[in-house]
Protein backbone atom coordinates (compact mmCIF):
# COMPACT_ATOMS: atom_id res chain seq x y z
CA UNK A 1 39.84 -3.05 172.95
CA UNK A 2 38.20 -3.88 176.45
CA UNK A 3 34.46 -3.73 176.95
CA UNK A 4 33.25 -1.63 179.11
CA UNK A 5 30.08 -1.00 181.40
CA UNK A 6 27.67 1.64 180.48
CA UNK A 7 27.78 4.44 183.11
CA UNK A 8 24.45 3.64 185.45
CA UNK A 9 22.48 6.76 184.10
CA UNK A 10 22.72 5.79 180.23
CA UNK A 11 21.92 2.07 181.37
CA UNK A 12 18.87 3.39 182.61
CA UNK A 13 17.56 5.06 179.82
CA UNK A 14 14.35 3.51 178.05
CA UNK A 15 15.66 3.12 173.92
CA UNK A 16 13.52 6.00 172.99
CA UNK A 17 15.87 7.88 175.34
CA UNK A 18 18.56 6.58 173.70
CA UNK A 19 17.77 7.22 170.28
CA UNK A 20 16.46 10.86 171.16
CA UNK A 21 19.98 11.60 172.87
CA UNK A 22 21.43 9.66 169.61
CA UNK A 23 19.40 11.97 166.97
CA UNK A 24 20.01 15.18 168.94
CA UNK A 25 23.75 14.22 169.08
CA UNK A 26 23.55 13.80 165.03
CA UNK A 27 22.22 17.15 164.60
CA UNK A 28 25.07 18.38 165.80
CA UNK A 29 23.13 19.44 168.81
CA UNK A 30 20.75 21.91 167.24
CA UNK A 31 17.50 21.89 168.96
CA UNK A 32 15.73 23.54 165.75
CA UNK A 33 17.39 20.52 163.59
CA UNK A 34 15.89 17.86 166.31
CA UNK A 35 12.49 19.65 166.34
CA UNK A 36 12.73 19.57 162.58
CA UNK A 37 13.47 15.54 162.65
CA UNK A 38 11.06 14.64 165.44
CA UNK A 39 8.20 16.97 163.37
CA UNK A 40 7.48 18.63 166.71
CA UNK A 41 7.76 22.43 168.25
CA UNK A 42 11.30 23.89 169.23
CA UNK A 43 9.51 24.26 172.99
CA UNK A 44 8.46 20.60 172.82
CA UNK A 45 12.07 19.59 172.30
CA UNK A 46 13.21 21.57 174.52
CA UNK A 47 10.84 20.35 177.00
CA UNK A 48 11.95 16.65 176.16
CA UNK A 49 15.17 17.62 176.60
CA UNK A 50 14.78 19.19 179.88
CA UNK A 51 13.00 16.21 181.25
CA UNK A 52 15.95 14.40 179.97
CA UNK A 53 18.71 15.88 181.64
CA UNK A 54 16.35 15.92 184.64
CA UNK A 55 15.89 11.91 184.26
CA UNK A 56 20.00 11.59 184.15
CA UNK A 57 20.40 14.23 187.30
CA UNK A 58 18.17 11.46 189.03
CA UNK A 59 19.53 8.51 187.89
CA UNK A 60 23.08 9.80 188.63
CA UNK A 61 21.96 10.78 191.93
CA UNK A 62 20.83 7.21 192.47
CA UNK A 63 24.10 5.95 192.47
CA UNK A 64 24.93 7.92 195.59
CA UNK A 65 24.62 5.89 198.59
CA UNK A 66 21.40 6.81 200.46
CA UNK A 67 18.92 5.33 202.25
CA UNK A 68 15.32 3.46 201.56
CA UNK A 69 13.26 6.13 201.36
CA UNK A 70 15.07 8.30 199.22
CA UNK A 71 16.27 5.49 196.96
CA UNK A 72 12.11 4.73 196.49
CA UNK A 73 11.41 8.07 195.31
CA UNK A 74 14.31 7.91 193.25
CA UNK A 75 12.85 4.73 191.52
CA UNK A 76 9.62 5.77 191.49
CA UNK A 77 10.72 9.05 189.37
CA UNK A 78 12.51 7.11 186.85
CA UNK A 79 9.83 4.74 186.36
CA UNK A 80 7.40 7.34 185.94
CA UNK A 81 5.53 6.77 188.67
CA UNK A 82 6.11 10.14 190.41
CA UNK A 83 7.60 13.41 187.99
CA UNK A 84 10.82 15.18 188.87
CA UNK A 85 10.16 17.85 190.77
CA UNK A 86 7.48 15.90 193.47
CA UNK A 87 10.45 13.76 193.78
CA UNK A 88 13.52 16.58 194.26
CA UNK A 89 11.27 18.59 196.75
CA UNK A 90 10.46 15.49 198.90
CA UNK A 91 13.60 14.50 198.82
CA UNK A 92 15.26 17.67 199.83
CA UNK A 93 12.97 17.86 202.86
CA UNK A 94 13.78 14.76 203.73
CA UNK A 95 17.10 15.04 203.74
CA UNK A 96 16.92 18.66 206.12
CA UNK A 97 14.88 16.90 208.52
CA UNK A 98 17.24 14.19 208.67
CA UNK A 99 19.76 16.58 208.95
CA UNK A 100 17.75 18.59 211.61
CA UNK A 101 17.36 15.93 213.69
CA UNK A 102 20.98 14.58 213.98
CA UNK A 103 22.38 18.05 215.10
């Protein structure tokens, strides 16, 4: 069986990404079973899990060809450094000026 690369957004999870993706995946999925495992809230989880799929939008976005700018606030959102949504909006507007200023 050939190896094969990890798709770029699961290669950029941190391991306690990966092992919260693996544990919800083991409970079937259940967001009350991962609560239950993690000893947290159903809204925390959920929470976590939203910032997940958020993190994977991202990093899948990053594999889009674009250019500096956009690809630093992409990095910068992964690593932390600046949340989701700070990144998404600036980004968008960005992108319309951009898009403004070439018509």
């Amino acid at each position: 069986m050939p190896i094969r690369e990890l798709p770029g957004w699961m290669a950029a999870l941190e391991d306690e990404d990966a092992a919260f993706i693996k544990n919800f995946l083991l409970a079937s999925g259940s967001l009350k079973e991962t609560a239950r495992l993690y000893e947290v809230t159903y809204p925390t989880v959920r929470l976590r899990l939203d910032r997940l799929i958020e993190k994977i939008r991202l990093s899948e976005s990053a594999e889009e060809p674009d250019d500096a700018y956009v690809q630093l606030l992409k990095q910068l959102a992964l690593q932390k450094k600046l949340d989701f949504d700070t990144a998404k909006v600036l980004i968008q507007a960005y992108r319309a000026q951009k898009k403004e200023e070439s018509s």
